[in-house]
Protein backbone atom coordinates (compact mmCIF):
# COMPACT_ATOMS: atom_id res chain seq x y z
CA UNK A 1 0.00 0.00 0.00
CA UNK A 2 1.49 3.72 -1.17
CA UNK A 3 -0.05 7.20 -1.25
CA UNK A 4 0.38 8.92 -4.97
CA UNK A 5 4.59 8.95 -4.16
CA UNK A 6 3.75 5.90 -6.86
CA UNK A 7 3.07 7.97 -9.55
CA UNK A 8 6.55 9.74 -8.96
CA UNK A 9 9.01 7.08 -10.62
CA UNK A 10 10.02 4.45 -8.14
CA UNK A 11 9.35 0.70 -9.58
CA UNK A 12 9.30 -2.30 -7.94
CA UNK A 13 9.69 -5.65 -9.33
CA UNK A 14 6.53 -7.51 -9.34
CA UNK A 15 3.86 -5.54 -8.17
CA UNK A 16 -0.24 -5.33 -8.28
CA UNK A 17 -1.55 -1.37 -7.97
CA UNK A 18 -4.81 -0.73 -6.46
CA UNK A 19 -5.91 2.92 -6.36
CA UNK A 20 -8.75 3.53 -3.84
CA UNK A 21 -11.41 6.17 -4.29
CA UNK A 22 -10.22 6.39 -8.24
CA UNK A 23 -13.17 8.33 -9.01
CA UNK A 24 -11.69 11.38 -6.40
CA UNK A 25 -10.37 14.86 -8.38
CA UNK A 26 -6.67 13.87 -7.50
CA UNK A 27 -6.72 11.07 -9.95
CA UNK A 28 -6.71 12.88 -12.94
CA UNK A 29 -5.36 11.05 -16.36
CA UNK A 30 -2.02 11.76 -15.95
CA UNK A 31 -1.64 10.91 -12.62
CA UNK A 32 -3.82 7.38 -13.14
CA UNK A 33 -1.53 6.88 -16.14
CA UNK A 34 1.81 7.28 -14.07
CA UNK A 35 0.16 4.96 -11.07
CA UNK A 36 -0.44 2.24 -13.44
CA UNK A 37 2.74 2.67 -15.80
CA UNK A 38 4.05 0.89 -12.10
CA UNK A 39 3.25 -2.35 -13.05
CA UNK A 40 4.82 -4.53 -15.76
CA UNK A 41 8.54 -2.58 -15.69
CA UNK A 42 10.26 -5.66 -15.80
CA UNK A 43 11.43 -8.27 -17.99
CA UNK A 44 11.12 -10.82 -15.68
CA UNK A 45 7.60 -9.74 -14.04
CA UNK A 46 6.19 -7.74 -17.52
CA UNK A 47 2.46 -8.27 -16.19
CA UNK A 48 0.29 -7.07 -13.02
CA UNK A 49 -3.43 -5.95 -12.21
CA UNK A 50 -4.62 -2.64 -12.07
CA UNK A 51 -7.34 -2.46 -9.78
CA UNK A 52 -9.54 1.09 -9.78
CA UNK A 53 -11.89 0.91 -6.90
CA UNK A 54 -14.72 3.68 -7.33
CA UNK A 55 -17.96 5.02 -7.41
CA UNK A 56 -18.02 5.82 -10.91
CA UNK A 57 -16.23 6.05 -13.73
CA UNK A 58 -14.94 9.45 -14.63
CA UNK A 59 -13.79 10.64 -18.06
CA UNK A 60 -9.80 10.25 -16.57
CA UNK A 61 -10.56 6.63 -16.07
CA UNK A 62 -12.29 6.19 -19.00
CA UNK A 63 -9.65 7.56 -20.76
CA UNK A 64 -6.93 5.60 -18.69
CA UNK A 65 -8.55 2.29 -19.73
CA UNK A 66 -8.41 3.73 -23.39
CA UNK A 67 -4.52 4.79 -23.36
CA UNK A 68 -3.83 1.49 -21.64
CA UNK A 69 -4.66 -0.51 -24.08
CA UNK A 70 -3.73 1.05 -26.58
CA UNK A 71 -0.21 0.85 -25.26
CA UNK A 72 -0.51 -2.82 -24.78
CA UNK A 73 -1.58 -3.43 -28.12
CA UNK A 74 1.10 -1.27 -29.90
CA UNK A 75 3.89 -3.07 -27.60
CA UNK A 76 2.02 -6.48 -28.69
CA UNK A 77 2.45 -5.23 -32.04
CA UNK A 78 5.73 -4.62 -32.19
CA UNK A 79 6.78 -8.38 -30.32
């Protein structure tokens, strides 16, 4: 468990993210982008959940979902 010093470029291994209250003002794209760019950074460990636990979906996690895969189908794409 972190506060948003996650979305400020430390990386761990093999790690799961869950952001609570996802839906709160703080979590705007960028910041849900940088959160979630967390998991996956190594060769090794190059998967993980995201979890998003809110009470609704707000156009920055909308979008998140949408730049997310994207990414993971361009970096499929390219082997």
């Amino acid at each position: 468990m972190t506060t948003t010093i996650l979305e400020r470029r430390v990386n761990f291994t093999d790690i799961d993210v869950v952001i609570m209250n996802a839906h709160h003002r703080l979590y705007n794209l960028a910041v849900l982008i940088q959160i979630a760019g967390r998991v996956g950074r190594s060769k090794k460990f190059p998967t993980g959940a995201v979890i998003c636990f809110h009470a609704g979906k707000t156009a920055a996690l909308n979008s998140m979902i949408k730049e997310i895969k994207k990414h993971n189908h361009e970096a499929a794409s390219d082997g």
